[in-house]
Protein backbone atom coordinates (compact mmCIF):
# COMPACT_ATOMS: atom_id res chain seq x y z
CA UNK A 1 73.23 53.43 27.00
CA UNK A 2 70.27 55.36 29.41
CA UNK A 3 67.30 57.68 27.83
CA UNK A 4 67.79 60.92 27.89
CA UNK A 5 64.51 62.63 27.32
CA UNK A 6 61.70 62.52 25.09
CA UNK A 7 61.38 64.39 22.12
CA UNK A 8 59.33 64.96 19.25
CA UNK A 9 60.87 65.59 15.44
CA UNK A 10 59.75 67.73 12.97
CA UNK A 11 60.73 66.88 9.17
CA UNK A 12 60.65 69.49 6.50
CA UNK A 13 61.46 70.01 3.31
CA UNK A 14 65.29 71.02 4.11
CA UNK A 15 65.66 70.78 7.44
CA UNK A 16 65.04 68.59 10.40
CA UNK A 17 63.56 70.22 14.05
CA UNK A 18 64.38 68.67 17.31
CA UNK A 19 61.96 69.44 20.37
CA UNK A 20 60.61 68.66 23.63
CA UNK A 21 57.57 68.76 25.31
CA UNK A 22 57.00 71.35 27.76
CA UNK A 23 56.04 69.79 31.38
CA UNK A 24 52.23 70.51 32.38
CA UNK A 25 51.52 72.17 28.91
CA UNK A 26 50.26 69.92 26.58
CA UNK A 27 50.87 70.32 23.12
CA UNK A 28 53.47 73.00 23.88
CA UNK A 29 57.08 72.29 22.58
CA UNK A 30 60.34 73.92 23.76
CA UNK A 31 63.11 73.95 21.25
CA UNK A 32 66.31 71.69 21.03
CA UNK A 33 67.81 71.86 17.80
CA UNK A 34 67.75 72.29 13.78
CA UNK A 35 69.60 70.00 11.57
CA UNK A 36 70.06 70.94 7.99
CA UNK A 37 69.41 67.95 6.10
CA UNK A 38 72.80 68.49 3.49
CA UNK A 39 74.93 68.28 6.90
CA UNK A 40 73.16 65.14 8.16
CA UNK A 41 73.48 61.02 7.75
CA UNK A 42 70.98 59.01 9.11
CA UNK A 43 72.86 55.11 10.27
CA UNK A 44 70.93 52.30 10.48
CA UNK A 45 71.21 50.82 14.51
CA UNK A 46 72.03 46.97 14.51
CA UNK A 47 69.43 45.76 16.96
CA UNK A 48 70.84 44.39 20.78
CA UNK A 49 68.46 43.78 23.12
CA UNK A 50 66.79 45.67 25.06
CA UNK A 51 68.08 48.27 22.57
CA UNK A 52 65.58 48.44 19.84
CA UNK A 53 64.22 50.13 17.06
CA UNK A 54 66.98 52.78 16.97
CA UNK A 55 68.64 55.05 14.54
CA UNK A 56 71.44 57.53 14.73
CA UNK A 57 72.02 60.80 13.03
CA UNK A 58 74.99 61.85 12.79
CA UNK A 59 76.41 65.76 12.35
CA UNK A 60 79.66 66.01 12.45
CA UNK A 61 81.74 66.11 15.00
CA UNK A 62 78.83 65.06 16.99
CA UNK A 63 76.43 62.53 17.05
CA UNK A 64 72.57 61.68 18.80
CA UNK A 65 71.06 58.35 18.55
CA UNK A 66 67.08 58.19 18.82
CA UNK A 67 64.52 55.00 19.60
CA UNK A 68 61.56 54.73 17.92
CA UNK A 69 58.00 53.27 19.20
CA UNK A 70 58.21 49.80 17.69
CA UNK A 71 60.40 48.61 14.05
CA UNK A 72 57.25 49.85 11.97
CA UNK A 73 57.82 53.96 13.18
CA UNK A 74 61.47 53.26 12.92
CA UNK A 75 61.72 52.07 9.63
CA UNK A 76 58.74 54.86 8.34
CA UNK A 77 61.60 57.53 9.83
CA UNK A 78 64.61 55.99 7.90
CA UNK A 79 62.40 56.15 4.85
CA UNK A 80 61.13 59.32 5.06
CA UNK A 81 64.51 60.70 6.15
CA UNK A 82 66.03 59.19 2.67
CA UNK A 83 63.40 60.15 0.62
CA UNK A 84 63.13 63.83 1.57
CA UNK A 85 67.31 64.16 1.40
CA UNK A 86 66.63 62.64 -2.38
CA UNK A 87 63.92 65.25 -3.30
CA UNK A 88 65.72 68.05 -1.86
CA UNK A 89 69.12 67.20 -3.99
CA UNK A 90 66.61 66.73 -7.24
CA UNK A 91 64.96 69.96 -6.24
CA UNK A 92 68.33 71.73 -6.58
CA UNK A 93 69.53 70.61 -9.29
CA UNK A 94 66.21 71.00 -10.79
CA UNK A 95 66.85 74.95 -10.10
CA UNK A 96 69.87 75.18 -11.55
CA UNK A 97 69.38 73.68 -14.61
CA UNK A 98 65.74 75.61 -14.79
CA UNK A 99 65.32 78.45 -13.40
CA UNK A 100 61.73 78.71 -13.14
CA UNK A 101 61.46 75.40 -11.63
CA UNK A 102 59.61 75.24 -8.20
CA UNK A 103 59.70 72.49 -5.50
CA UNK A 104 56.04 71.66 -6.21
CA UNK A 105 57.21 70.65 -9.67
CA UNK A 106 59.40 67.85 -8.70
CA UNK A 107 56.29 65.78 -7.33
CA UNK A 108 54.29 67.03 -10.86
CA UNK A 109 54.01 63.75 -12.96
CA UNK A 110 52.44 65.38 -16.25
CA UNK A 111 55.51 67.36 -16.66
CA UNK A 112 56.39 65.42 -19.94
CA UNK A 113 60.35 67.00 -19.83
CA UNK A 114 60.20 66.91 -15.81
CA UNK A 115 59.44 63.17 -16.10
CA UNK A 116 61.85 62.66 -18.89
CA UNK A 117 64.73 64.00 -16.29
CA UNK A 118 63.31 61.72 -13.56
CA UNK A 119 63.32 58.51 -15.58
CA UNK A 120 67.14 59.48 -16.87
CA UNK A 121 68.26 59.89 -13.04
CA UNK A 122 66.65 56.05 -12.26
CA UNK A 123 68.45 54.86 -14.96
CA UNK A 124 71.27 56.35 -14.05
CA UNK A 125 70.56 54.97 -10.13
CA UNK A 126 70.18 51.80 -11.40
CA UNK A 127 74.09 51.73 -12.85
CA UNK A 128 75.45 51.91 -9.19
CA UNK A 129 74.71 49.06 -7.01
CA UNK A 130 75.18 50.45 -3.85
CA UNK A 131 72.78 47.26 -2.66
CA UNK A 132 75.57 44.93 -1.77
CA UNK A 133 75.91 43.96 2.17
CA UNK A 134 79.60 45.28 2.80
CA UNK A 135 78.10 48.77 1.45
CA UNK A 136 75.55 48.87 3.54
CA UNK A 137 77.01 48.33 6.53
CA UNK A 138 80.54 50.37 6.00
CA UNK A 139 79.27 53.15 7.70
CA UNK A 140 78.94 50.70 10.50
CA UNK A 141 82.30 49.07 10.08
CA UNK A 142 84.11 52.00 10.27
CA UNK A 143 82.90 52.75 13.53
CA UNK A 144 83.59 49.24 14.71
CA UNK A 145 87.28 49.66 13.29
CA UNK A 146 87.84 53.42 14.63
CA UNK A 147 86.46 52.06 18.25
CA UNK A 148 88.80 49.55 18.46
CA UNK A 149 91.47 50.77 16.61
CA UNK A 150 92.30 48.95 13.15
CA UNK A 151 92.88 51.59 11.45
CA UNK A 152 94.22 49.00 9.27
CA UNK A 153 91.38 47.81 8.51
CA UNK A 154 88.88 51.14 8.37
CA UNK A 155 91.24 52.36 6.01
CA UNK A 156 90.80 49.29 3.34
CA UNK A 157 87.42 49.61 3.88
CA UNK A 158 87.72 53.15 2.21
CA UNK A 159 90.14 52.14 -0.16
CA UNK A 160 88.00 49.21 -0.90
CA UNK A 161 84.74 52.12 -1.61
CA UNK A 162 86.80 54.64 -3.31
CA UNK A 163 88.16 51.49 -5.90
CA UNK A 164 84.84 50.48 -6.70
CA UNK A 165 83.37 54.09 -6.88
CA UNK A 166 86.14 55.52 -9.00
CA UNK A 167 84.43 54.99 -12.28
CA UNK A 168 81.29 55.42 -11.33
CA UNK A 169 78.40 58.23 -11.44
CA UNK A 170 78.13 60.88 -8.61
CA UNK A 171 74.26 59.76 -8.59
CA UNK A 172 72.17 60.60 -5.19
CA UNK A 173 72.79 56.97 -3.57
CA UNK A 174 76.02 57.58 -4.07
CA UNK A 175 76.43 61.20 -2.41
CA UNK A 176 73.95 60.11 0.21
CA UNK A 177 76.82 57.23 0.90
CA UNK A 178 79.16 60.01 0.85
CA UNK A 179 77.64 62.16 3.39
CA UNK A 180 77.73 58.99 6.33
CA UNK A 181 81.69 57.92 4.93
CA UNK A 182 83.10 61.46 5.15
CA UNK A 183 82.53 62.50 8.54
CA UNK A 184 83.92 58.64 9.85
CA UNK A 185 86.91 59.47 7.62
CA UNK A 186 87.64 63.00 8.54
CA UNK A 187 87.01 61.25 12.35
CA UNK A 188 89.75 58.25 11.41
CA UNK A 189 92.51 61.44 10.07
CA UNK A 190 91.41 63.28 13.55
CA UNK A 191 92.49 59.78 15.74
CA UNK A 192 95.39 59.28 13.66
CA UNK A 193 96.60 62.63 14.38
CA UNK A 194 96.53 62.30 17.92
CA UNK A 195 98.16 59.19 17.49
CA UNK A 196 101.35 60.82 16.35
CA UNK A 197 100.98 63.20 19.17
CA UNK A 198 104.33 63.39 21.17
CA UNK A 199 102.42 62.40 24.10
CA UNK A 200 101.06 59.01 22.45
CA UNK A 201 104.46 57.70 20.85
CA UNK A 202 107.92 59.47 22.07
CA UNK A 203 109.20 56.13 23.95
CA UNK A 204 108.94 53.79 21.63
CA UNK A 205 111.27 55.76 18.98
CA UNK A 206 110.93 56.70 15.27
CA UNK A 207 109.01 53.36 14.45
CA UNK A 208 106.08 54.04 16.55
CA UNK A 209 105.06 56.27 14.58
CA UNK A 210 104.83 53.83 11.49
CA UNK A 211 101.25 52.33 12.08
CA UNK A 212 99.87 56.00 11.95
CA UNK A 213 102.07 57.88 9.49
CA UNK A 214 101.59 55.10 6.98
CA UNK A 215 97.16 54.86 7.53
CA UNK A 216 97.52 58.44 6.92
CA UNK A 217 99.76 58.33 3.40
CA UNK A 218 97.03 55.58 2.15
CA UNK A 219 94.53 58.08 3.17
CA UNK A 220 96.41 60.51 0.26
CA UNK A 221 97.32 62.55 3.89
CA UNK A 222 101.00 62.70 2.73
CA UNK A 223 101.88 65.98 3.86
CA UNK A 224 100.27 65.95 7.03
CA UNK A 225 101.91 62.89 8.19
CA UNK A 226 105.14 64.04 7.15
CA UNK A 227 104.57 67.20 9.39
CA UNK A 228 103.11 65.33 12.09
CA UNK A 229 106.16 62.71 12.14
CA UNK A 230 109.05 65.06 11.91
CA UNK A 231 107.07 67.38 14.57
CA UNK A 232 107.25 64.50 17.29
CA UNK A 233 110.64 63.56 16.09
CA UNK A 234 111.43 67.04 16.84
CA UNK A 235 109.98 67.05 20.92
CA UNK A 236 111.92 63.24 21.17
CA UNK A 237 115.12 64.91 20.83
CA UNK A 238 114.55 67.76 22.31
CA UNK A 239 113.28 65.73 25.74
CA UNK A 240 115.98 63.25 25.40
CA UNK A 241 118.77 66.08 25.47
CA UNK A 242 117.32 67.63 28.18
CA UNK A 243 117.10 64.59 29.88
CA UNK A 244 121.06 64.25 29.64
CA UNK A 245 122.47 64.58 32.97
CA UNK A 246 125.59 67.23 33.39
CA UNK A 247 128.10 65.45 35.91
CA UNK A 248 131.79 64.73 35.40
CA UNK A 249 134.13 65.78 32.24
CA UNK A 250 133.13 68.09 29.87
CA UNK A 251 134.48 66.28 27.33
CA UNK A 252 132.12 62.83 29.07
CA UNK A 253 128.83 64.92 28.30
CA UNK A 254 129.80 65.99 25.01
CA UNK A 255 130.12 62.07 24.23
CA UNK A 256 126.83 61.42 25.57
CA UNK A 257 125.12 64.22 23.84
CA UNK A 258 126.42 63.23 20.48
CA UNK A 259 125.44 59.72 20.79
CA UNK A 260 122.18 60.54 21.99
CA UNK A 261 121.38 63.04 19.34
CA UNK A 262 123.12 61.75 16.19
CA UNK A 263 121.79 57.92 16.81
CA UNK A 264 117.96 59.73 16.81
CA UNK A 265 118.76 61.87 13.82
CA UNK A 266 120.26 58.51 12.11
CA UNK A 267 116.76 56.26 12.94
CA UNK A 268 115.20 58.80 12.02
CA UNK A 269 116.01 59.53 8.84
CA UNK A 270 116.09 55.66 8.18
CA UNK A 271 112.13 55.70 9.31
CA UNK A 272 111.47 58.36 7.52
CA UNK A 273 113.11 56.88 4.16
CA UNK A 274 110.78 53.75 4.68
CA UNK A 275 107.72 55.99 5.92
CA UNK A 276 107.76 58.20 2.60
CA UNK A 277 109.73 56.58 0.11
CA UNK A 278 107.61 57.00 -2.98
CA UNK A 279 106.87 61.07 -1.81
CA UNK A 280 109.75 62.29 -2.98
CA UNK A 281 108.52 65.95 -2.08
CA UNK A 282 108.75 65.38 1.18
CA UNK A 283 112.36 64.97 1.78
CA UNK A 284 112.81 68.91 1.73
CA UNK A 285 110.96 68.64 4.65
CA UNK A 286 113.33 66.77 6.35
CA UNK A 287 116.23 68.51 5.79
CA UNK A 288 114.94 71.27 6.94
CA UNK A 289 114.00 69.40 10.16
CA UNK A 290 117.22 68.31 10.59
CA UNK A 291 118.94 71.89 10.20
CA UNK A 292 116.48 72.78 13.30
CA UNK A 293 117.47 69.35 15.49
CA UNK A 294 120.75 70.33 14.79
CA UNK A 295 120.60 73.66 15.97
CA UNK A 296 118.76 72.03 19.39
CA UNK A 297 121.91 70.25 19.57
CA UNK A 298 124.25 72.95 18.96
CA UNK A 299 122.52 74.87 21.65
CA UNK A 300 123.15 72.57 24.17
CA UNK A 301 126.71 71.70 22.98
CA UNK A 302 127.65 74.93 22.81
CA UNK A 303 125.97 75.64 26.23
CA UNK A 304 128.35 72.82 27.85
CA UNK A 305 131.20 73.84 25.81
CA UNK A 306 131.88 77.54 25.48
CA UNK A 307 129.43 79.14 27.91
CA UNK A 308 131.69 77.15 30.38
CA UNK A 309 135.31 78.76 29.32
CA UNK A 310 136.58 75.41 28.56
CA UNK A 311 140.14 75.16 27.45
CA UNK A 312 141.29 75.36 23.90
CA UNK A 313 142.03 71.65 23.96
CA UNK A 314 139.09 70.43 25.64
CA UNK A 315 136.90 72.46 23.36
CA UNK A 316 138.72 71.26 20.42
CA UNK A 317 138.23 67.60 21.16
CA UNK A 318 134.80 68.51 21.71
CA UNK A 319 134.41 70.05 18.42
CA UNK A 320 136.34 66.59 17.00
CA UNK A 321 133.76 64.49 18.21
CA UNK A 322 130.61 66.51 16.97
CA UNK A 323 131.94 66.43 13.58
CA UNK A 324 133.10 62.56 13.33
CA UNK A 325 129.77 61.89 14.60
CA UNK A 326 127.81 63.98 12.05
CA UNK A 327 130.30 62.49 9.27
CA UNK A 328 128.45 59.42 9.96
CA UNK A 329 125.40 60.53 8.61
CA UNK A 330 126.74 60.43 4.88
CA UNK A 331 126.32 56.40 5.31
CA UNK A 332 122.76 57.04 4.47
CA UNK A 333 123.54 60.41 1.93
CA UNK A 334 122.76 63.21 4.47
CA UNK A 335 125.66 65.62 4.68
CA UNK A 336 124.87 68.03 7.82
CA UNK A 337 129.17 69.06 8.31
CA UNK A 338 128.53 72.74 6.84
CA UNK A 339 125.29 73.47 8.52
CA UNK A 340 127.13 72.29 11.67
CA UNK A 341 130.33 74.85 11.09
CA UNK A 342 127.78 77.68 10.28
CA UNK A 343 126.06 76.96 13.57
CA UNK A 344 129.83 76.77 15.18
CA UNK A 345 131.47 79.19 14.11
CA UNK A 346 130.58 82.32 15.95
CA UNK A 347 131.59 80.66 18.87
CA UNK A 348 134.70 78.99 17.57
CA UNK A 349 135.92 82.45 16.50
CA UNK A 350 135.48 83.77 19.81
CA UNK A 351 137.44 81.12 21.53
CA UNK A 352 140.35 81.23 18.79
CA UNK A 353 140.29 84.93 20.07
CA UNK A 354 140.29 84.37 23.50
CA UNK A 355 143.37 81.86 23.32
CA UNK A 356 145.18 84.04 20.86
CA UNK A 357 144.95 86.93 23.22
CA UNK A 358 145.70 84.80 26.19
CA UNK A 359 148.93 83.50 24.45
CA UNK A 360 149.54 86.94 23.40
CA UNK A 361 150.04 88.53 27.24
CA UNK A 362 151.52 85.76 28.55
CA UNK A 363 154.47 85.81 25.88
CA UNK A 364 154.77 89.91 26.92
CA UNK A 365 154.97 88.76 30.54
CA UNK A 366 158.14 86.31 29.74
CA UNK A 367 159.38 89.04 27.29
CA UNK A 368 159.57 91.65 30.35
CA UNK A 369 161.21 89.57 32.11
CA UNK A 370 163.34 88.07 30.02
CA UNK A 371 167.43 87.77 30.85
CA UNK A 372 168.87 86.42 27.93
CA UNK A 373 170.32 83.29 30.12
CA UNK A 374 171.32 79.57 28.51
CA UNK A 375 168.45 76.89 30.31
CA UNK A 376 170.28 74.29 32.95
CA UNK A 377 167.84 71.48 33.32
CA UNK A 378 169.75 69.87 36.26
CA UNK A 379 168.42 66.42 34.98
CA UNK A 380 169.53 64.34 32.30
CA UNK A 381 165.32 63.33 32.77
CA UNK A 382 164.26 67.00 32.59
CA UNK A 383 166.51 67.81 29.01
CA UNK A 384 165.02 64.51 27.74
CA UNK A 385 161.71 65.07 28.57
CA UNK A 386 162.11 68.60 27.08
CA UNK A 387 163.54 66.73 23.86
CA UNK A 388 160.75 64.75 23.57
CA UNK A 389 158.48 67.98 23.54
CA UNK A 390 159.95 69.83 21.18
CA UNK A 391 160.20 66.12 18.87
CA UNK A 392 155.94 66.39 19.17
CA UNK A 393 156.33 69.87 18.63
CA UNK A 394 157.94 69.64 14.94
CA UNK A 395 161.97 70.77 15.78
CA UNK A 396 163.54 67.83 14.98
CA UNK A 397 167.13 69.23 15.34
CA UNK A 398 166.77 70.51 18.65
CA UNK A 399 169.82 68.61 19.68
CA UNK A 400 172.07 71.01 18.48
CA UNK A 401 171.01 73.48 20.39
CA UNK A 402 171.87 71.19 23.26
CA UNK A 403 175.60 71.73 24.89
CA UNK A 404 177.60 69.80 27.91
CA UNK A 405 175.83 68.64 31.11
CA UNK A 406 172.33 69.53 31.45
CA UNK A 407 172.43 72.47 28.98
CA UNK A 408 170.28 74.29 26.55
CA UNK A 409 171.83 76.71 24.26
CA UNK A 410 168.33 78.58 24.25
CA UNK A 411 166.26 81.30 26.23
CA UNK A 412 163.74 79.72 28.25
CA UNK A 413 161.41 82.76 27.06
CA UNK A 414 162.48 81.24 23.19
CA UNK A 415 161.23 77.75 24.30
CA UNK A 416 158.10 78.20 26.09
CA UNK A 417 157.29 80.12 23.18
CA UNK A 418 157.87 77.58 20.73
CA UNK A 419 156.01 74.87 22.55
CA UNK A 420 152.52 77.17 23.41
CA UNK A 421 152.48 78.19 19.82
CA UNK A 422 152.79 74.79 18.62
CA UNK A 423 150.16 73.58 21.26
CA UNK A 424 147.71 76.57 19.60
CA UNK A 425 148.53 75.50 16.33
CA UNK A 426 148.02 71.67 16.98
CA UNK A 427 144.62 72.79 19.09
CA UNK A 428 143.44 74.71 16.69
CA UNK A 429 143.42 72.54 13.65
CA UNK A 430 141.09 70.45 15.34
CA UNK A 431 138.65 72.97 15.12
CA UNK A 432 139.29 74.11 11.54
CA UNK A 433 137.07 74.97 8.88
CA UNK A 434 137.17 77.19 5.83
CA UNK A 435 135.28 79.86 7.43
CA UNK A 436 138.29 80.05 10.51
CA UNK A 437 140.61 80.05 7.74
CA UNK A 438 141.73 83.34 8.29
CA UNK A 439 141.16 83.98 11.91
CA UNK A 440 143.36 81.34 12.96
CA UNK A 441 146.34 82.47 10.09
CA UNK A 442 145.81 86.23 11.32
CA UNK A 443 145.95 84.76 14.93
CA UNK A 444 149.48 82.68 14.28
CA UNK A 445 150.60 85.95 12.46
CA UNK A 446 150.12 88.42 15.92
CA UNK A 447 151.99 85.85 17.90
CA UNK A 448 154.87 85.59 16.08
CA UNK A 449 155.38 89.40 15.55
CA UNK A 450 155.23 89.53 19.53
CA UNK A 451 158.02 87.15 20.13
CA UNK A 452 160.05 88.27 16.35
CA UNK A 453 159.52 92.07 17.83
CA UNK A 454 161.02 91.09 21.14
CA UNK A 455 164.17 89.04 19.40
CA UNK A 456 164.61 92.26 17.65
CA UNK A 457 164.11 94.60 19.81
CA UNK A 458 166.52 92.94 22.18
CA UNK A 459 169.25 92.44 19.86
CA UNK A 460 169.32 96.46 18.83
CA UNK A 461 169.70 97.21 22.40
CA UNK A 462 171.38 94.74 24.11
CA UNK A 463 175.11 96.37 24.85
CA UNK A 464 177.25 93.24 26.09
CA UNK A 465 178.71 91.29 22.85
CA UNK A 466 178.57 87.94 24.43
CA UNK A 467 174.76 88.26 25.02
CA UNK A 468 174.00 89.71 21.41
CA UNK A 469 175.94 86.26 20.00
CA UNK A 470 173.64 83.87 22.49
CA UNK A 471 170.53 86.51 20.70
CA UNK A 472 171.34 86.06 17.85
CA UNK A 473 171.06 82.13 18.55
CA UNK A 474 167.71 82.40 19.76
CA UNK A 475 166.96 84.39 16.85
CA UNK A 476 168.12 81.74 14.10
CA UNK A 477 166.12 79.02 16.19
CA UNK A 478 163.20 81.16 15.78
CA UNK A 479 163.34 82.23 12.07
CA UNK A 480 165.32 79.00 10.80
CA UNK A 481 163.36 76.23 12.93
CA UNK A 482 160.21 77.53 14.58
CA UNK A 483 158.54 79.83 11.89
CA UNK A 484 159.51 76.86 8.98
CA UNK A 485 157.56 74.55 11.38
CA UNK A 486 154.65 76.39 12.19
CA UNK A 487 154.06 77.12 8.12
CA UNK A 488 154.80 73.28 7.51
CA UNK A 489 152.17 72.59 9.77
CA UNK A 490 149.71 74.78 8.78
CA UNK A 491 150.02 74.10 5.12
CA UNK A 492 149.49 70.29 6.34
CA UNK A 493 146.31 71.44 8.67
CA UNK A 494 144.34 73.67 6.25
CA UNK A 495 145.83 71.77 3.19
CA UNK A 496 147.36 74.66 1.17
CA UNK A 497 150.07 76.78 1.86
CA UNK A 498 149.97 80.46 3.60
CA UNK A 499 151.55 82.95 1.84
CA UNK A 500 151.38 85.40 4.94
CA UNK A 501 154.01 83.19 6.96
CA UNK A 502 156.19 82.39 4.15
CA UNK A 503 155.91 86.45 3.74
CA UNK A 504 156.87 87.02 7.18
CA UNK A 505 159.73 84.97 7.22
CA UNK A 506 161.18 85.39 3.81
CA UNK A 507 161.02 89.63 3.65
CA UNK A 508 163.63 89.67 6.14
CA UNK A 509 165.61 87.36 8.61
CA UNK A 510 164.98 90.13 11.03
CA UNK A 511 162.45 92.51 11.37
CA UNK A 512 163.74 96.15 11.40
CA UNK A 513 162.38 97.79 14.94
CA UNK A 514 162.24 101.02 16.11
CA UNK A 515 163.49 100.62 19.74
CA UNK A 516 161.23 103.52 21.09
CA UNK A 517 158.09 101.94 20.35
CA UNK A 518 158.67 98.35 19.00
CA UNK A 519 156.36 99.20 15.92
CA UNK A 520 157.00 97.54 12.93
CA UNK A 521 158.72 99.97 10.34
């Protein structure tokens, strides 16, 4: 601590002038400041040598500390600084309860009902003992504390004032105590603030936050802590999905970024459940914070996912992980599954779509060039691999569509078909919500009529007998085993039946076509 300059102080009745002397003009002063003495607390200086006979006054935010001539000066400042404070505050109220009171009255002793007022306000003064030590020297304390950071302790220090104030008088002594507490109190909320800063505590997770967030809920601070720790929850997982490295799989960095996020969002709602237990009207709060963390994440998934063109399968296994992790959150009652399909499901509509449409031209690309020809497999391996396909698909009497050798009583355009719708079907369960309920159904629906439209169409026009029996074949294995399969499946996916398919299949074995334009009639 150096000296500054000298200055000289001017005390009046409501105010307190600053100024300093003016070089090579003596008895000239050059203004420095003006303190109004309802904003000011004068502190008390603990004396360490060779720093004596000071006293700071403090204005919140800031703060000037002044040395006096010897300890007699000093302590005639502190004493006239009190004293004039006191008369001001009687002065006003002296106004207010009569209006033709002056500030010469106050100091009037033969005022019989002036006097009468005086002697109630000492009596009053004399029923709070603001004498005892650890009063005297809070103000002091809480420095101490707020400089070296126990906050622990500042804050019982308040709690410790405000227990034994609580049913007390508002006399002078005890606003005058008020007016050096308040500005080291709003100073503790201002440190603990920056405490919760995302710059001061992001590494050390959720429970770094605790020392800070719970100071500030003794302080009665409640809300602003809750804002405070959800707001650097918020930056944590946004920096530690950013920090995710894209490389390999897809499917790899979808894995990552569910761990990463869903193990935050878990400790943090176990913090915060410890943090604010008995302020019940927070916890709005944070489920709205974690509708906006889980739209971070859904940004990035989605990003990765379907910005990308993944596959149908990879995005659906995608989509399967994201939702077994957020199922996990009900351990501790949060319940995030529907905000994460509303989030999902423009995109998941899309890519439905996409596939369907995809599925769609390639089954017209077969159909044109389709030859109505029995399948040789060559390979006893190849027809029981092929088996074994349509076994996962569902048909579970494809052997008797088998014949001699390595043949298949079928249209390779017939099985192809069968398996890429299944595959959609299978896919797209994975993915399924309510809201895609009828999306995907409409979706199945357009396939079907494009290979049902072709069976048709082929059968009206096809000439040669012998081909319109092996049709016809290909026909029953679509309407008697593939279309019962895919409704089977569906009913078990979405658990409850579609009337559309069992429409589609029941109204007539075969659709009616008009061979001209292969529209539905």
């Amino acid at each position: 601590m150096v000296l500054i300059q000298k200055v000289h102080t001017f005390l009046m009745n409501d105010c307190l002038l600053i100024a300093t002397s003016l070089p090579n003009r003596r008895g000239m002063y050059k203004y420095n400041a003006l303190y109004n003495l309802d904003d000011l607390a004068v502190v008390n200086v603990k004396e360490n040598p060779p720093m004596k006979n000071m006293f700071k006054i403090l204005m919140f935010p800031e703060s000037r500390i002044f040395q006096a001539e010897n300890a007699k000066i000093k302590k005639e400042w502190l004493d006239l600084l009190e004293e004039t404070k006191k008369n001001k505050i009687l002065t006003e109220k002296c106004k207010k309860e009569d209006p033709l009171c002056s500030p010469t009255m106050v100091e009037v002793s033969s005022n019989p009902s002036l006097n009468d007022k005086k002697t109630t306000i000492e009596e009053i003064e004399e029923k709070v003992n603001l004498s005892f030590e650890w009063i005297q020297e809070l103000p002091d304390n809480l420095d101490v504390c707020i400089a070296q950071r126990n906050f622990e302790g500042a804050v019982d220090l308040l709690a410790k004032l405000n227990s034994y104030l609580q049913d007390k008088p508002l006399t002078y002594s005890v606003q005058d105590l008020r007016t050096k507490v308040d500005p080291r109190l709003r100073h503790l909320t201002d440190v603990l603030v920056f405490e919760l800063s995302p710059d001061r505590s992001l590494r050390g997770g959720p429970k770094a936050t605790r020392r800070a967030v719970s100071q500030l809920v003794r302080l009665g601070q409640s809300t602003k802590a809750c804002g405070l720790f959800l707001q650097n929850r918020a930056t944590a997982v946004h920096s530690a999905i950013r920090q995710l490295r894209i490389e390999g799989a897809t499917l790899l960095y979808v894995h990552k970024l569910c761990n990463v996020f869903f193990t935050s969002l878990l400790e943090t709602a176990k913090e915060f459940e410890i943090d604010f237990s008995g302020n019940n009207g927070c916890y709005s709060a944070f489920i709205v914070w974690s509708c906006s963390a889980l739209k971070i994440f859904v940004d990035a998934f989605s990003k990765q996912v379907f910005d990308s063109k993944e596959s149908l399968s990879t995005a659906a296994e995608c989509v399967k992980v994201a939702k077994e992790h957020c199922k996990h959150l009900s351990e501790i009652g949060l319940d995030l599954t529907f905000i994460l399909h509303a989030f999902l499901v423009k995109d998941l509509k899309a890519v439905l779509q996409s596939n369907k449409d995809i599925i769609i031209e390639a089954t017209k690309h077969r159909n044109s060039e389709e030859m109505w020809r029995k399948m040789n497999l060559m390979t006893p391996e190849a027809l029981a691999k092929l088996k074994e396909e349509m076994q996962n698909c569902g048909v579970d009497n494809f052997d008797q569509y088998t014949g001699d050798d390595c043949w298949v009583n079928l249209s390779y355009t017939i099985v192809a078909f069968t398996k890429q719708i299944m595959f959609f079907l299978e896919e797209a369960l994975k993915l399924y919500f309510p809201e895609l309920h009828m999306v995907l159904l409409e979706g199945l629906i357009e396939i079907i009529l494009v290979a049902v439209q072709h069976v048709d169409y082929s059968l009206r026009c096809e000439q040669d007998f012998e081909k319109r029996g092996f049709i016809r074949q290909n026909a029953s294995f679509l309407y008697d085993t593939v279309l019962p399969v895919v409704e089977k499946r569906f009913e078990e996916g979405v658990g409850k039946p579609a009337k559309q398919l069992h429409d589609l299949r029941s109204i007539s074995r075969l659709v009616r076509v008009n061979p001209g334009t292969t529209s539905i009639v």
